[in-house]
PDB file of N, CA and C in Angstrom:
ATOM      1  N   UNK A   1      -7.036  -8.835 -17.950  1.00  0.00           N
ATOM      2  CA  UNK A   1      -7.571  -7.683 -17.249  1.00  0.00           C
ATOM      3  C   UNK A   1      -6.449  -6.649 -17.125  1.00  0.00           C
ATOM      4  N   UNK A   2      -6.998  -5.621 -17.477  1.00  0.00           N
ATOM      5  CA  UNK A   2      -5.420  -4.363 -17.428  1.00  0.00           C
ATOM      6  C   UNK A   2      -5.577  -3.933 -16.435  1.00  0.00           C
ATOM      7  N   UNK A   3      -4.291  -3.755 -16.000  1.00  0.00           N
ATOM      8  CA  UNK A   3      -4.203  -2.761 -14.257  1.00  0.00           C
ATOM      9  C   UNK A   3      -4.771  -1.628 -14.375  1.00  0.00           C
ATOM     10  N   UNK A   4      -5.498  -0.636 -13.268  1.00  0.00           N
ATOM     11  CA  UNK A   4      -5.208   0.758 -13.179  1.00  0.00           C
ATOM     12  C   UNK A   4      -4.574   1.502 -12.556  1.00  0.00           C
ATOM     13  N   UNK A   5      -3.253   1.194 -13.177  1.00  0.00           N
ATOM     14  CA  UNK A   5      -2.316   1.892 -12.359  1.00  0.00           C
ATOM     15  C   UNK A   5      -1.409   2.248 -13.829  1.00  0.00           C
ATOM     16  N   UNK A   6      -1.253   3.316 -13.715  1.00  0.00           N
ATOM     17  CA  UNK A   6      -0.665   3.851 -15.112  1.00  0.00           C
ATOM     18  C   UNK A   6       1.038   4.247 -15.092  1.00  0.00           C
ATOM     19  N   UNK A   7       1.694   4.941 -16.161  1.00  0.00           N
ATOM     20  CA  UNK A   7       3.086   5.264 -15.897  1.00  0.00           C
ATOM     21  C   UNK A   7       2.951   5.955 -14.848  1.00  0.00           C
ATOM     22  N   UNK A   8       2.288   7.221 -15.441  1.00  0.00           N
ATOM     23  CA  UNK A   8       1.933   8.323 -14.879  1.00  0.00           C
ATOM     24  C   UNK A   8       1.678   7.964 -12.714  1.00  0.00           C
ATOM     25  N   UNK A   9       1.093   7.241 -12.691  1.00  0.00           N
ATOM     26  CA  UNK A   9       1.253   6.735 -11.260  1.00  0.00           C
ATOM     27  C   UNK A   9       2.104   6.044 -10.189  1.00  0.00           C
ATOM     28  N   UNK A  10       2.667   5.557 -11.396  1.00  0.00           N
ATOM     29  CA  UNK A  10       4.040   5.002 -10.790  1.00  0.00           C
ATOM     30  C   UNK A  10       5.261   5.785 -10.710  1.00  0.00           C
ATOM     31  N   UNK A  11       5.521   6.748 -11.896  1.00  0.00           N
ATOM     32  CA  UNK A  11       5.907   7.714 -11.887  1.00  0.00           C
ATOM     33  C   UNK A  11       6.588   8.706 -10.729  1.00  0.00           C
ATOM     34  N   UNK A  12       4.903   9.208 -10.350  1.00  0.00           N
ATOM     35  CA  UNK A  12       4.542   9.678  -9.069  1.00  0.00           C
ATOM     36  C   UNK A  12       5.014   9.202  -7.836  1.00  0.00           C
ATOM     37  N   UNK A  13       4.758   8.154  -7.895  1.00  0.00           N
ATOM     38  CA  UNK A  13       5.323   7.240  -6.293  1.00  0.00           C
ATOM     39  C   UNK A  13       6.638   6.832  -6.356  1.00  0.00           C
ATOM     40  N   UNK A  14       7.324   6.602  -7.648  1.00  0.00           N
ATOM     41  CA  UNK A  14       9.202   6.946  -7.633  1.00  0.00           C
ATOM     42  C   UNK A  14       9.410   8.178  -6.929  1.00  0.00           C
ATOM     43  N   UNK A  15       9.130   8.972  -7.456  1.00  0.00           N
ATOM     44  CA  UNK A  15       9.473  10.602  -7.039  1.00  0.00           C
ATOM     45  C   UNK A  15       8.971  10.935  -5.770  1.00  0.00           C
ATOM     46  N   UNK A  16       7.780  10.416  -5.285  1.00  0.00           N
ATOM     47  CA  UNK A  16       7.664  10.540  -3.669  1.00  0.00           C
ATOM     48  C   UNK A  16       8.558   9.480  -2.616  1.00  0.00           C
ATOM     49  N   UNK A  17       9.299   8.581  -3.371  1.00  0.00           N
ATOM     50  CA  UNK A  17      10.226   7.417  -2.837  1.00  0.00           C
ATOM     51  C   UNK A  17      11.227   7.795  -2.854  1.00  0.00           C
ATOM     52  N   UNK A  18      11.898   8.582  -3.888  1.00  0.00           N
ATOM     53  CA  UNK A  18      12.993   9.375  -3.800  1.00  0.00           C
ATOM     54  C   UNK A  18      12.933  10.201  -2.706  1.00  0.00           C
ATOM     55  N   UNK A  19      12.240  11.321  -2.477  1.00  0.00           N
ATOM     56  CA  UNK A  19      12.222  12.143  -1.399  1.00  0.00           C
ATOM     57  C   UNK A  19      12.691  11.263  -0.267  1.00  0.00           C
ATOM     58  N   UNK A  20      12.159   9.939  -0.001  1.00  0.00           N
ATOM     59  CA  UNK A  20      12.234   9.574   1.624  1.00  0.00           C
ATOM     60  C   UNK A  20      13.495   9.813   2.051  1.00  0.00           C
ATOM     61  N   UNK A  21      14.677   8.980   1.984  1.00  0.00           N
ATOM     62  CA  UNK A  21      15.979   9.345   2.026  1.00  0.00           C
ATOM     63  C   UNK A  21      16.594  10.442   2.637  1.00  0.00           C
ATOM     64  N   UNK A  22      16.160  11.963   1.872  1.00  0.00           N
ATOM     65  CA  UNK A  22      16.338  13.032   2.478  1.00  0.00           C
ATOM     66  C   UNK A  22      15.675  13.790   3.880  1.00  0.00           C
ATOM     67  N   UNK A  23      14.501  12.712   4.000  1.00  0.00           N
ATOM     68  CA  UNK A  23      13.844  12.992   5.361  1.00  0.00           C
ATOM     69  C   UNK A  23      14.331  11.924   6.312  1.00  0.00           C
ATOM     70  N   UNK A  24      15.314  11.562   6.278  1.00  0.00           N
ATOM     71  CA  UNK A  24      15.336  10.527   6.921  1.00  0.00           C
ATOM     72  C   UNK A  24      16.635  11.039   8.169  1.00  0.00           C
ATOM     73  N   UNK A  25      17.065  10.718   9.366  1.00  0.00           N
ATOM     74  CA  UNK A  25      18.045  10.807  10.480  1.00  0.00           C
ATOM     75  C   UNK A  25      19.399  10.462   9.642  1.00  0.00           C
ATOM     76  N   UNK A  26      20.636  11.771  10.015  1.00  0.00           N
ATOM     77  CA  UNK A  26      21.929  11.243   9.688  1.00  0.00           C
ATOM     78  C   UNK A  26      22.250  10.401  10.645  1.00  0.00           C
ATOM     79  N   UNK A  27      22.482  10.483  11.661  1.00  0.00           N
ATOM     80  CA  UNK A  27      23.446   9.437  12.509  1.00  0.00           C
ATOM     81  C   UNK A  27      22.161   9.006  13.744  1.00  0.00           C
ATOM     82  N   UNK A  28      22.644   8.373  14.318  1.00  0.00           N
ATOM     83  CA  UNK A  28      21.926   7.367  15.861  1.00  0.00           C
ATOM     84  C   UNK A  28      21.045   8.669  16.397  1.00  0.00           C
ATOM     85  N   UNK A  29      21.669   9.312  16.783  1.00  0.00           N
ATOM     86  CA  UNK A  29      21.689  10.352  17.858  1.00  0.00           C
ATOM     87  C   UNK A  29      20.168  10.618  17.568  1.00  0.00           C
ATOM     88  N   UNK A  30      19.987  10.719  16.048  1.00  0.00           N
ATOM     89  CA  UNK A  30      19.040  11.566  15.974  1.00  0.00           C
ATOM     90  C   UNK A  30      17.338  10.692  15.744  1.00  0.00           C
ATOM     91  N   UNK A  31      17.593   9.747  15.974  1.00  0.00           N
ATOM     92  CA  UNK A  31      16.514   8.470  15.747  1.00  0.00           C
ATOM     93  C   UNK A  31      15.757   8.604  17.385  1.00  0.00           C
ATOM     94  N   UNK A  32      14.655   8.709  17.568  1.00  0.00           N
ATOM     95  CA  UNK A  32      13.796   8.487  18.820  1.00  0.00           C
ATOM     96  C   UNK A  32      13.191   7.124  18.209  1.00  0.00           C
ATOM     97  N   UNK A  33      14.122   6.211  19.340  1.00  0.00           N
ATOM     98  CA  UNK A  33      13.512   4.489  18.758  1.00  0.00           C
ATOM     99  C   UNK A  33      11.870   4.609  19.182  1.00  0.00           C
ATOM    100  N   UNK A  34      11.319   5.138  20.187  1.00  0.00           N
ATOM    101  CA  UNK A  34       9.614   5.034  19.983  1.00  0.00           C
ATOM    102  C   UNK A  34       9.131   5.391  18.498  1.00  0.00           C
ATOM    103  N   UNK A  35       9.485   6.685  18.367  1.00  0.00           N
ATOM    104  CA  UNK A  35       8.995   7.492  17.077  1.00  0.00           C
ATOM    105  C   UNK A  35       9.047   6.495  15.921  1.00  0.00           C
ATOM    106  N   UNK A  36      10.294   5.992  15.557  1.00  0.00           N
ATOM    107  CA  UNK A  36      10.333   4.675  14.671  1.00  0.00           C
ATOM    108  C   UNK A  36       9.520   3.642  14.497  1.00  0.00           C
ATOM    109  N   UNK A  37       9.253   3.086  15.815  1.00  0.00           N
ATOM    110  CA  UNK A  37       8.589   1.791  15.814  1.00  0.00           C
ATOM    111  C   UNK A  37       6.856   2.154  15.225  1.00  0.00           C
ATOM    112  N   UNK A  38       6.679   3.550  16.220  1.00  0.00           N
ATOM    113  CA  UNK A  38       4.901   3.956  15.141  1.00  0.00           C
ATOM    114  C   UNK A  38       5.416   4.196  13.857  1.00  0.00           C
ATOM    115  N   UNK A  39       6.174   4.772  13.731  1.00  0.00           N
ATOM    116  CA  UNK A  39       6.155   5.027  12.437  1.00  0.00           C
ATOM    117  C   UNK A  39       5.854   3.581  11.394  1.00  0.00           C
ATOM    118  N   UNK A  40       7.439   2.742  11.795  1.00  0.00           N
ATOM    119  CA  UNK A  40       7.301   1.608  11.107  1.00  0.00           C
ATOM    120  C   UNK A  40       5.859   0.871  11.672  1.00  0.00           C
ATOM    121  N   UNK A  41       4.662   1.129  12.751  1.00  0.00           N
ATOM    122  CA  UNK A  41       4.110   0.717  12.457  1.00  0.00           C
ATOM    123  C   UNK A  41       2.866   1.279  11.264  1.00  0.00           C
ATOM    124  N   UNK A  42       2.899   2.294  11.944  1.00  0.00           N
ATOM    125  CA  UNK A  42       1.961   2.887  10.612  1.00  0.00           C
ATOM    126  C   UNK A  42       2.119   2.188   9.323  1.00  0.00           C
ATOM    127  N   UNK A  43       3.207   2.197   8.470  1.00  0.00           N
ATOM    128  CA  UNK A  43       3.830   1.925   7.581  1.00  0.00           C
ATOM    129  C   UNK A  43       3.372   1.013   7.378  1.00  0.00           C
ATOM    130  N   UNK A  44       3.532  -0.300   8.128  1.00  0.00           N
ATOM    131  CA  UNK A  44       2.783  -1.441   8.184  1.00  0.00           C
ATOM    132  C   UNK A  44       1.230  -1.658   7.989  1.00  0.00           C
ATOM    133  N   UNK A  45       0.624  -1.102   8.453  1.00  0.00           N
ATOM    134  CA  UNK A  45      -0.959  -0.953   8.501  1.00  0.00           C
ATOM    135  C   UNK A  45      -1.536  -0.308   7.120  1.00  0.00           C
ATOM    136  N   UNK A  46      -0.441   0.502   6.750  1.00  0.00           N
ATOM    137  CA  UNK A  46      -1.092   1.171   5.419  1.00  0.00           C
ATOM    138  C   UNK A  46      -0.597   0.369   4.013  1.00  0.00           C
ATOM    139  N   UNK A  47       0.447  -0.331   4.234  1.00  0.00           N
ATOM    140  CA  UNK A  47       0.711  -1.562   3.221  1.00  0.00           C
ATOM    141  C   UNK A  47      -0.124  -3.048   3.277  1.00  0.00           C
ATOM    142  N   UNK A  48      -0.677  -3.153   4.555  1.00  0.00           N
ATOM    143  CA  UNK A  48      -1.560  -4.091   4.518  1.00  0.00           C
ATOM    144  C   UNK A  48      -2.807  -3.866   4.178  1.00  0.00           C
ATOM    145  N   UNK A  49      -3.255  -2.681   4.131  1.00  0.00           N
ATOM    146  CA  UNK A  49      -4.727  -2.478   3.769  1.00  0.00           C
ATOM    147  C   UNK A  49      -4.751  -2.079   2.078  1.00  0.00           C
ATOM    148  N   UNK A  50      -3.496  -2.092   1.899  1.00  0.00           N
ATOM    149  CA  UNK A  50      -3.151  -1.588   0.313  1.00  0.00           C
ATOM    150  C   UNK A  50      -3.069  -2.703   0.007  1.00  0.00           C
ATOM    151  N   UNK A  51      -2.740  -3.835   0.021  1.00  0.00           N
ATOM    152  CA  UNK A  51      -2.663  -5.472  -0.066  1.00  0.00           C
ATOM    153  C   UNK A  51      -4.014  -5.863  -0.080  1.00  0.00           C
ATOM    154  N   UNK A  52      -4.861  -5.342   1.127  1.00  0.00           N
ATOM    155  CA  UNK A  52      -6.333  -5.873   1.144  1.00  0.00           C
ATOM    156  C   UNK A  52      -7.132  -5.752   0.279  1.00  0.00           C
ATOM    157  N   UNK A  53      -6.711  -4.377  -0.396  1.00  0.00           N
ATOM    158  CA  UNK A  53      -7.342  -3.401  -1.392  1.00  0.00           C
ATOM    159  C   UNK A  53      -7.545  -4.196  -2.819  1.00  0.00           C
ATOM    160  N   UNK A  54      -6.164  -4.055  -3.163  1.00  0.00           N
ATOM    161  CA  UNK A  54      -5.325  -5.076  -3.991  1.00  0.00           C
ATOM    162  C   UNK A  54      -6.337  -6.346  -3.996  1.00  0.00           C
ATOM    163  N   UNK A  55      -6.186  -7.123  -3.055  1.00  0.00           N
ATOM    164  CA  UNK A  55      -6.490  -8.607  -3.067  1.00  0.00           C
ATOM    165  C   UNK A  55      -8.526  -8.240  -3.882  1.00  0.00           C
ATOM    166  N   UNK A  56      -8.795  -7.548  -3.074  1.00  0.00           N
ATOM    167  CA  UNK A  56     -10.640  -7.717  -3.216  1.00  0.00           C
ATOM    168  C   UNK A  56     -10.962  -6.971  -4.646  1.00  0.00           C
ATOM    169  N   UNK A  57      -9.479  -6.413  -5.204  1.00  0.00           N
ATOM    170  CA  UNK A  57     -10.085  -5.555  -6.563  1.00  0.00           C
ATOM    171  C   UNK A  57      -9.689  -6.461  -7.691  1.00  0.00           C
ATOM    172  N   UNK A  58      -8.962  -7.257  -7.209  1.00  0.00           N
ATOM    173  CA  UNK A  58      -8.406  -8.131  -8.589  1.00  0.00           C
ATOM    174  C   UNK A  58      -8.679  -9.762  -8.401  1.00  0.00           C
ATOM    175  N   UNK A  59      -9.539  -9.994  -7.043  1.00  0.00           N
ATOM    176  CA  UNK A  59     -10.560 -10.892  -7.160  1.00  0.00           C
ATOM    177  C   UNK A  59     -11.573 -11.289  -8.349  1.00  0.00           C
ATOM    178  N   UNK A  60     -11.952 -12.621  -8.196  1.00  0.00           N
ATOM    179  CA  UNK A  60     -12.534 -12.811  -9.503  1.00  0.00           C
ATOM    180  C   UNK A  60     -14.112 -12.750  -8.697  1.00  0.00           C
ATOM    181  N   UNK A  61     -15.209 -12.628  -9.326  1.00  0.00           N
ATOM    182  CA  UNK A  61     -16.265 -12.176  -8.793  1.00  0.00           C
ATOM    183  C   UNK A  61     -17.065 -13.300  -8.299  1.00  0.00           C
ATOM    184  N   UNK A  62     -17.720 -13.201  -7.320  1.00  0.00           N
ATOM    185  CA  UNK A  62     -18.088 -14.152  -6.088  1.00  0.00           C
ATOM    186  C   UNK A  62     -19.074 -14.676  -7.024  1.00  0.00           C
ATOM    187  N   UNK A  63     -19.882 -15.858  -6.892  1.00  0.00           N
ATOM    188  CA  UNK A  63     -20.043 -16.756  -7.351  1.00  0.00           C
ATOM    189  C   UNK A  63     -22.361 -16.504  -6.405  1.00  0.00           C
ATOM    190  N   UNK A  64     -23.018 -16.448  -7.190  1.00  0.00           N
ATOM    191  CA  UNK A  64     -24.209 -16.495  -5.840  1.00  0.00           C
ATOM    192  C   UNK A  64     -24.799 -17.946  -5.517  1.00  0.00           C
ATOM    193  N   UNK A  65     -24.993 -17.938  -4.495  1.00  0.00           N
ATOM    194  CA  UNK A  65     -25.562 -19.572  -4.113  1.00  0.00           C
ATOM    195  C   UNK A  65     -27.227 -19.442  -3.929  1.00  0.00           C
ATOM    196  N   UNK A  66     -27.692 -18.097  -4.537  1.00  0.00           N
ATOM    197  CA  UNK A  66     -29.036 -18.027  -4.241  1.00  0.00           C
ATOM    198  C   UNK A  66     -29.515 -19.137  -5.392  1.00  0.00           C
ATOM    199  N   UNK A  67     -30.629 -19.695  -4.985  1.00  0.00           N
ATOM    200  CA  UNK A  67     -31.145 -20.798  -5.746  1.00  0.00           C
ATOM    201  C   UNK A  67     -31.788 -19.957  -6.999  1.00  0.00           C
ATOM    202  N   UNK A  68     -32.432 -18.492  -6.542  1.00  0.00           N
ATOM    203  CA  UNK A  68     -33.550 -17.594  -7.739  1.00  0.00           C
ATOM    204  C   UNK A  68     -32.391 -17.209  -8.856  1.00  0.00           C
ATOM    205  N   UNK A  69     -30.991 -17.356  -8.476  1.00  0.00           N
ATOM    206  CA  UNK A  69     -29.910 -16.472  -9.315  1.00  0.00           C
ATOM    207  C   UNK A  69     -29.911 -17.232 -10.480  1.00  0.00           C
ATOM    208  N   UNK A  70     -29.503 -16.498 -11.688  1.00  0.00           N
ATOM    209  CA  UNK A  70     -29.444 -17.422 -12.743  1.00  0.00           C
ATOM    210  C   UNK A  70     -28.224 -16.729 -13.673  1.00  0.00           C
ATOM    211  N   UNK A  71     -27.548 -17.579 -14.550  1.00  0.00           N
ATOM    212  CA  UNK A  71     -26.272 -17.531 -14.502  1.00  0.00           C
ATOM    213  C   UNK A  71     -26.078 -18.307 -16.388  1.00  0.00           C
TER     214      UNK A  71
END
């Protein structure tokens, strides 16, 4: 089964990964530890549902237990 996820997409998400870095706090001072923790949670929530995503698209296809199904 081939992925759909192309150069071209990955590509894309290097170059938006690069950026992070430069948005990111130089020293302590400038970190609001609340702001972080949503953040890192957000972060969290949107990699797990990208995982979920993931998991149910590259599932193999459910199986029916209807007795009328035929196969």
């Amino acid at each position: 089964m081939a992925s759909g996820v192309t150069q071209v997409n990955l590509d894309y998400l290097a170059g938006r990964l690069s950026d992070v870095p430069g948005q990111l706090p130089t020293t302590h001072a400038e970190v609001d530890p609340a702001a972080l923790t949503d953040d890192l949670a957000l972060l969290a929530h949107h990699l797990t549902y990208a995982g979920e995503r993931a998991q149910e698209h590259f599932a193999p296809p459910r199986r029916s237990t209807s007795p009328n199904a035929t196969s």
